[in-house]
Protein backbone atom coordinates (compact mmCIF):
# COMPACT_ATOMS: atom_id res chain seq x y z
CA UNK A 1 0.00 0.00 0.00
CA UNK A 2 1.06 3.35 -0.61
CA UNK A 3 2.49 4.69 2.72
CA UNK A 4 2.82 8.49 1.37
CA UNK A 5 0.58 11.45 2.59
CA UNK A 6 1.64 13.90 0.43
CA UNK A 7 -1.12 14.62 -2.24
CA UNK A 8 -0.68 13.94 -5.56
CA UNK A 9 0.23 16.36 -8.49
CA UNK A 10 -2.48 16.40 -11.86
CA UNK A 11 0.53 15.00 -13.86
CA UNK A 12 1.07 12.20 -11.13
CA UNK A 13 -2.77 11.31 -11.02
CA UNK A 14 -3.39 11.67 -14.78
CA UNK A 15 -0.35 9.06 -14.80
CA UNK A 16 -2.05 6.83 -13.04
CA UNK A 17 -5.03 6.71 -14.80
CA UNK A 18 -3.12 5.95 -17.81
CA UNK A 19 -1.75 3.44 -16.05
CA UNK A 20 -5.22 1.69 -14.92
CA UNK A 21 -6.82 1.50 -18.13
CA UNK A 22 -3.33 -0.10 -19.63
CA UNK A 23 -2.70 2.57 -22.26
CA UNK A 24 0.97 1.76 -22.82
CA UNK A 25 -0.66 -1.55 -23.96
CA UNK A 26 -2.54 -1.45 -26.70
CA UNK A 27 -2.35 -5.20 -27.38
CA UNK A 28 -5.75 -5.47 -24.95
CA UNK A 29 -7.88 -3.06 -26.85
CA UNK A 30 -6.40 -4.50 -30.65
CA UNK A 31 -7.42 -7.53 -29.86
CA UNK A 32 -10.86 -6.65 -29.38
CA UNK A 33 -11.00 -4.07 -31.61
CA UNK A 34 -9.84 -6.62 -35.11
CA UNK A 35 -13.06 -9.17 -35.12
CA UNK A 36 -15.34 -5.72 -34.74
CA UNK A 37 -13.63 -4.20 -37.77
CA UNK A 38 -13.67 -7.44 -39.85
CA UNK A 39 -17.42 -7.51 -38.94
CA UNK A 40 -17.94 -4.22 -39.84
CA UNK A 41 -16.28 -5.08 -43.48
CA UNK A 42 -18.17 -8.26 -43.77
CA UNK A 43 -21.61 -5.94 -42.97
CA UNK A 44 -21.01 -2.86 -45.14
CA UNK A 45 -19.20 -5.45 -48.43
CA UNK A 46 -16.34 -3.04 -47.65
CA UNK A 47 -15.43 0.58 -45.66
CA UNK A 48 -18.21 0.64 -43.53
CA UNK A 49 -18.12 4.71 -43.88
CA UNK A 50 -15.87 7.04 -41.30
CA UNK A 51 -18.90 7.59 -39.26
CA UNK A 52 -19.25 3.96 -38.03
CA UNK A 53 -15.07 3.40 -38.25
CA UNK A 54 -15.05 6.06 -35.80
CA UNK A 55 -17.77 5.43 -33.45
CA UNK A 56 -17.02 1.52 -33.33
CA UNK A 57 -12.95 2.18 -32.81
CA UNK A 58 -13.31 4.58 -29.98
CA UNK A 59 -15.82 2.97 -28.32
CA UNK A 60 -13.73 -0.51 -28.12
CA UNK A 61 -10.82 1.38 -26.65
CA UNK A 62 -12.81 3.03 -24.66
CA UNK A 63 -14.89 -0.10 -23.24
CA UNK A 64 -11.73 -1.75 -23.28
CA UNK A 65 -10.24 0.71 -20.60
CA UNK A 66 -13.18 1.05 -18.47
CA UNK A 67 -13.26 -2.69 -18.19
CA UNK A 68 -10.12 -2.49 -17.41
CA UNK A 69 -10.98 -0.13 -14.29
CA UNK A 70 -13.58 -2.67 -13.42
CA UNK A 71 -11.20 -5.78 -13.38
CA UNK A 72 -9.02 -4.19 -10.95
CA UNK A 73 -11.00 -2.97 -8.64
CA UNK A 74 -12.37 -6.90 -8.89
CA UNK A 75 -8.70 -8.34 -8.90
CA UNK A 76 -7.31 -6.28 -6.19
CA UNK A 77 -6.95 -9.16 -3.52
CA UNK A 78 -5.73 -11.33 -5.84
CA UNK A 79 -3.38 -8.80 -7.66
CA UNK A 80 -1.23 -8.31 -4.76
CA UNK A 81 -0.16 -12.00 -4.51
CA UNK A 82 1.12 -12.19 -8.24
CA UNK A 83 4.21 -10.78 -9.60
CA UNK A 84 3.06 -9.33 -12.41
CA UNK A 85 0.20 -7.26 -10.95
CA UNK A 86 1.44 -6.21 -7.60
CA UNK A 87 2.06 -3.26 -8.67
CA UNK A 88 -1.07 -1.95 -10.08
CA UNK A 89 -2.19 1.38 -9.09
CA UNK A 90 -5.43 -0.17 -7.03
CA UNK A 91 -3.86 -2.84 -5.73
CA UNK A 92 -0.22 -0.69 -4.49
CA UNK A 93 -3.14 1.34 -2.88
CA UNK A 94 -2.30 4.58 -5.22
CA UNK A 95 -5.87 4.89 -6.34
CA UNK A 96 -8.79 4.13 -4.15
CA UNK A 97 -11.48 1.55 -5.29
CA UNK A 98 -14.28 4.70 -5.58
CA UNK A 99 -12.01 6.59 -8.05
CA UNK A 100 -11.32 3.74 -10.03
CA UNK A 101 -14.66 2.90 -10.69
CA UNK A 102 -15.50 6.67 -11.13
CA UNK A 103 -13.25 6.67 -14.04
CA UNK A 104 -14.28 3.15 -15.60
CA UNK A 105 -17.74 4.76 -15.54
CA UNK A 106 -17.15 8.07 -17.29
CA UNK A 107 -15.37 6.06 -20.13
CA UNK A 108 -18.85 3.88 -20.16
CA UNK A 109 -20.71 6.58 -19.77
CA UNK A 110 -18.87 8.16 -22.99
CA UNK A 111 -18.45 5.15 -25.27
CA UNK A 112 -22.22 4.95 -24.46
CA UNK A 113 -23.05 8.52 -25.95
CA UNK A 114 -21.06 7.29 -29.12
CA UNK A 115 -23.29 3.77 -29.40
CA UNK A 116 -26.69 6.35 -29.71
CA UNK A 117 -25.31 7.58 -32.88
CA UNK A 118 -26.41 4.24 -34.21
CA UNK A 119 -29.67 3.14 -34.18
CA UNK A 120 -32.34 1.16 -30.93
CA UNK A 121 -30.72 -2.01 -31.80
CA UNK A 122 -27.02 -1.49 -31.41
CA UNK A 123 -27.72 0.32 -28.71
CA UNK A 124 -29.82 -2.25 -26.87
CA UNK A 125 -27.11 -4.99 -27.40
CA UNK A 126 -24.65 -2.43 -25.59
CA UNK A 127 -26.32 -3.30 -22.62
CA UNK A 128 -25.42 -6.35 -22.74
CA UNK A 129 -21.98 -5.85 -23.96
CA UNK A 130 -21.84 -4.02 -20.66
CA UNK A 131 -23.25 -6.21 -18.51
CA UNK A 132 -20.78 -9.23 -19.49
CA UNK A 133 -17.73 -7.03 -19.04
CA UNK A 134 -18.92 -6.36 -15.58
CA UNK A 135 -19.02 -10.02 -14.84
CA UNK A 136 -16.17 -11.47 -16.69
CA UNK A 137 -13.70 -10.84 -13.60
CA UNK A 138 -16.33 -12.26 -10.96
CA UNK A 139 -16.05 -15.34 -12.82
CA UNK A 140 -12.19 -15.96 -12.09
CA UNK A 141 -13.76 -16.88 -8.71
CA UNK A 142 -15.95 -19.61 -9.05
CA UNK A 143 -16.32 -21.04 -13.20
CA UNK A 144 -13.30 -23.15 -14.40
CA UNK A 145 -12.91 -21.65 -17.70
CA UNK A 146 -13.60 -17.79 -17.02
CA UNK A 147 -12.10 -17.06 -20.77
CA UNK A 148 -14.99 -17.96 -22.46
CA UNK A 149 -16.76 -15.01 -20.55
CA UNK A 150 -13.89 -12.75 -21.68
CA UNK A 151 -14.45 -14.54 -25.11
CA UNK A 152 -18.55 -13.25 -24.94
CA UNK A 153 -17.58 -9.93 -24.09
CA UNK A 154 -14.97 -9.41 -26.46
CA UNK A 155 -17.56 -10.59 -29.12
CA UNK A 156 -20.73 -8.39 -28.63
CA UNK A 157 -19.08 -5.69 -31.13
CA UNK A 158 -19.71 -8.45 -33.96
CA UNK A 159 -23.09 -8.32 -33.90
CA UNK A 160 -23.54 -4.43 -33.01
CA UNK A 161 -21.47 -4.01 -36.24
CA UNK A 162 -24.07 -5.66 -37.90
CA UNK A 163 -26.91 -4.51 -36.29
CA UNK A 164 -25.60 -1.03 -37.17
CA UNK A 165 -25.57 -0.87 -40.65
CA UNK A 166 -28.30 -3.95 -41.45
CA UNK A 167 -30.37 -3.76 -38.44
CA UNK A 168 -30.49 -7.18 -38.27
CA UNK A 169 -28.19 -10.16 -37.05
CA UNK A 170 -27.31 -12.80 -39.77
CA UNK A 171 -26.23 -16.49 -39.21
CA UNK A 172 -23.29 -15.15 -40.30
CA UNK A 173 -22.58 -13.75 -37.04
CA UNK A 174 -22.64 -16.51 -35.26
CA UNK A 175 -19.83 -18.12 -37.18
CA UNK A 176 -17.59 -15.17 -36.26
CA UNK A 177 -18.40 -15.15 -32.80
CA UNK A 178 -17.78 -18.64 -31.99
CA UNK A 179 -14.64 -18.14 -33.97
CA UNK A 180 -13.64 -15.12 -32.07
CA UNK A 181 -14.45 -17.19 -28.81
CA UNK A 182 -11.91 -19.63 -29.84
CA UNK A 183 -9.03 -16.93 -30.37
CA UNK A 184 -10.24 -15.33 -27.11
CA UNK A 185 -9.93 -18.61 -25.58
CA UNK A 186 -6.63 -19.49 -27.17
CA UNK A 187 -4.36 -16.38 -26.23
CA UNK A 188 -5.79 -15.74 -22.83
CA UNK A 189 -4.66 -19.16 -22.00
CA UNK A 190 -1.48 -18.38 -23.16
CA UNK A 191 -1.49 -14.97 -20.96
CA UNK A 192 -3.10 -17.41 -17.97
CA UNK A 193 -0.10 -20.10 -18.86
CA UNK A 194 2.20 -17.10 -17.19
CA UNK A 195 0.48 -16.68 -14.10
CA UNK A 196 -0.25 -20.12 -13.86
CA UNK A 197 1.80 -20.89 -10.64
CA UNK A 198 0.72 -18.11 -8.49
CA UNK A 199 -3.20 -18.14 -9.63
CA UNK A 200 -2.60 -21.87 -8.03
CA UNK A 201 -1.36 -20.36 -4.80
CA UNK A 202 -4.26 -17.79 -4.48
CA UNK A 203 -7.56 -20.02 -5.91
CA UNK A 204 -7.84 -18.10 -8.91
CA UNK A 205 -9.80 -20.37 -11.90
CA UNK A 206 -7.85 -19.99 -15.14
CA UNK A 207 -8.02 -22.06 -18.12
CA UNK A 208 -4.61 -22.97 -18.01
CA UNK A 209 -5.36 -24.35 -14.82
CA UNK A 210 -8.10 -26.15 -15.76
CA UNK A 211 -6.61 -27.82 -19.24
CA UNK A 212 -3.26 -29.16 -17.22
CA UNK A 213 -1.10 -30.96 -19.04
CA UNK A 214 -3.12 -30.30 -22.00
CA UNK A 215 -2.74 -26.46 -22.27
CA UNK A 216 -1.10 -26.25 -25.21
CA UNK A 217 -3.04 -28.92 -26.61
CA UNK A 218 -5.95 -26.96 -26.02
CA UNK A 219 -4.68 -23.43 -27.13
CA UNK A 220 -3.47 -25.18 -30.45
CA UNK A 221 -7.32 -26.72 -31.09
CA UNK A 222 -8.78 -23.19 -29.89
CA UNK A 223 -6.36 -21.69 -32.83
CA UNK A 224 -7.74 -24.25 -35.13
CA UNK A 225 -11.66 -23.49 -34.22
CA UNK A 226 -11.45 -19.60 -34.29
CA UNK A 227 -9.39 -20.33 -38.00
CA UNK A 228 -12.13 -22.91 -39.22
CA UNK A 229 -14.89 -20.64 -38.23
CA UNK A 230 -13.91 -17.52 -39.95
CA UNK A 231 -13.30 -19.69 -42.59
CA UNK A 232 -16.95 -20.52 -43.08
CA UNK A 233 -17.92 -17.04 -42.50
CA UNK A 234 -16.05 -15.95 -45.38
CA UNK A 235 -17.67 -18.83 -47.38
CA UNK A 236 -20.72 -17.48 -46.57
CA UNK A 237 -20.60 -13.87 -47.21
CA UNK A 238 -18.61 -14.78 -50.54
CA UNK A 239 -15.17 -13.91 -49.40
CA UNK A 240 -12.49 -15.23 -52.04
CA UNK A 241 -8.65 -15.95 -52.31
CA UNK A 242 -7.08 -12.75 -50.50
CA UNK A 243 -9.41 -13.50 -47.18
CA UNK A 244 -8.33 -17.12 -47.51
CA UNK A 245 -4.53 -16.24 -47.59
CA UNK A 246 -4.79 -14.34 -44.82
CA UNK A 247 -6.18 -17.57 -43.40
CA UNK A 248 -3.77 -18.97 -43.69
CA UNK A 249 -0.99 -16.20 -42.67
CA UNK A 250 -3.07 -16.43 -39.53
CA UNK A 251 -2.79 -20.06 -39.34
CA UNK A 252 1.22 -19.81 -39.53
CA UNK A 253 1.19 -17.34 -36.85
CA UNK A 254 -0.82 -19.85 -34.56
CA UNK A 255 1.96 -22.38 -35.33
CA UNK A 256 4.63 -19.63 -34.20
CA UNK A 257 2.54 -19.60 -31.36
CA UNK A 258 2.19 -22.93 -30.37
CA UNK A 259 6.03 -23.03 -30.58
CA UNK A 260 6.50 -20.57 -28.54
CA UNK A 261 4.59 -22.15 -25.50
CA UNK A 262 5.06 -25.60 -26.29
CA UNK A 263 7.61 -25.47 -23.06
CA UNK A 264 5.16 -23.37 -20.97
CA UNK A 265 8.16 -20.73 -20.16
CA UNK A 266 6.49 -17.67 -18.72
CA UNK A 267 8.25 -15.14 -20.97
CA UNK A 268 7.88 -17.38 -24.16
CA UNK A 269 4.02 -17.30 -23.62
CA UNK A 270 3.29 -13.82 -22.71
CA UNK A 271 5.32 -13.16 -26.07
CA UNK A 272 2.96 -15.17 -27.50
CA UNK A 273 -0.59 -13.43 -26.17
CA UNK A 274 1.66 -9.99 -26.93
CA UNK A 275 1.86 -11.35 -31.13
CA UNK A 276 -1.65 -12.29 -31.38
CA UNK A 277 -2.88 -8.64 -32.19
CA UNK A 278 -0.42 -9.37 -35.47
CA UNK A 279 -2.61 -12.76 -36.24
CA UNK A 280 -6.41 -10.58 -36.34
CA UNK A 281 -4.33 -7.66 -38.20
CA UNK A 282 -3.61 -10.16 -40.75
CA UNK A 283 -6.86 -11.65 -41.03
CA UNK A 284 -8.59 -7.97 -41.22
CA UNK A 285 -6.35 -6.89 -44.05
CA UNK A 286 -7.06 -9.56 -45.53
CA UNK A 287 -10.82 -8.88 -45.66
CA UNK A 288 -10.05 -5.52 -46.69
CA UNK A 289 -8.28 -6.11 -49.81
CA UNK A 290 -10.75 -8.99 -50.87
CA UNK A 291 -13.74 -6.78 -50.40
CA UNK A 292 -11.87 -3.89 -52.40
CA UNK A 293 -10.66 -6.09 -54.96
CA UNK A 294 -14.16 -7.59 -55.52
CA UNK A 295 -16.00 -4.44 -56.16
């Protein structure tokens, strides 16, 4: 805890913040914010328009950041008993648990005024966005595989893409989801493979704790379900060769990855969950050019 009584300066605080909602890490909010731009592609048949781009990027860093706020203010009894997060600015007692939430709220609160620029839909399926993010870390407590909550609330920006420029939800969706849920699930294990030892020590419920012995086994065949999945979502909105390539780019990337990890070295698999952004970069690039190239 943070001993000092000596208040601290705007730049100090602002610092802080920054440091809460991860900002010298964009790998969180990339992650998320990939599948939501390939679904806005796959909606629109191309560039969605700047109004949308704009409205659906800032409000996944933005929801990104709050939930980060939200996690840990959740996390910070846990935090202080693993090396990695010790030092967090709840848990080192730097920022107090009402502040925290006051700023995961105003970057709700303004990611929220962007979603009403859409239309009732998209804006009724934020609530729900909302309410899984709020969850997700309460999970870590008590459900074996608390990834595939992380998964469901890193997906609800599929179908608001959708919903925002067709109103409607195609099966379509569905195939990216599930195939988002499988990356989701793939390099958060590889991020819980590097805390695995002292989420044992504490009771915290990881995936990697749950698969054992079969972790990478498991990351390897999530790879291979988000890949297959996207695949048949291309198939069905009519995506061609460059979407397929990228596919496949994506699919050599997972390989990297499964190198990487394949001796469960704590460095060698957070390098691997840090690469991943590079694997839905690919695969979104890839949809661009096809959908250019087909018009």
């Amino acid at each position: 805890m943070n001993t000092s009584t000596a208040p601290l300066s705007l730049r100090e605080r602002w610092a802080l913040y920054l440091d809460l909602i991860r900002w010298n890490r964009p790998q969180g909010w990339l992650l998320l914010l990939w599948p939501t731009l390939m679904a806005l592609w796959l909606a629109a048949g191309g560039f969605p328009g700047w109004h949308l781009l704009i409205v659906f990027t800032l409000g996944t860093i933005l929801m990104r950041s709050a939930g980060c706020a939200v996690n840990d203010v959740a996390d910070k009894d846990f935090d202080r008993h693993v090396e990695r997060t010790a030092q967090r600015p709840i848990t080192s007692g730097k920022l107090s648990v009402k502040e925290s939430l006051a700023v995961g709220a105003v970057l709700a609160l303004v990611s929220f005024a962007l979603v009403l620029t859409t239309n009732p839909f998209t804006v009724g399926l934020s609530f729900g966005a909302l309410g899984v993010t709020i969850l997700y870390p309460f999970t870590k407590r008590f459900f074996s595989m608390p990834q595939a909550v992380l998964g469901v609330a890193f997906s609800f920006g599929i179908p608001m893409a959708f919903t925002a420029i067709q109103n409607q939800v195609p099966s379509v969706v569905w195939w990216l989801m599930v195939g988002n849920l499988g990356w989701v699930l793939a390099y958060d294990t590889e991020y819980a493979m590097v805390d695995r030892n002292d989420d044992l020590k504490i009771g915290m419920r990881t995936s990697a704790i749950t698969l054992g012995r079969f972790d990478v086994v498991g990351v390897m065949g999530f790879y291979a379900l988000c890949l297959l999945c996207w695949f048949m979502a291309g198939q069905e909105a009519g995506r061609g060769l460059w979407f397929n390539l990228s596919l496949l780019a994506a699919g050599a990337q997972a390989l990297w990855h499964g190198w990487l990890i394949k001796g469960r070295e704590r460095m060698a698999c957070f390098k691997a969950f840090r690469l991943n952004h590079w694997l839905g970069l690919t695969v979104w690039v890839g949809l661009v050019v096809d959908t250019a190239l087909a018009r």
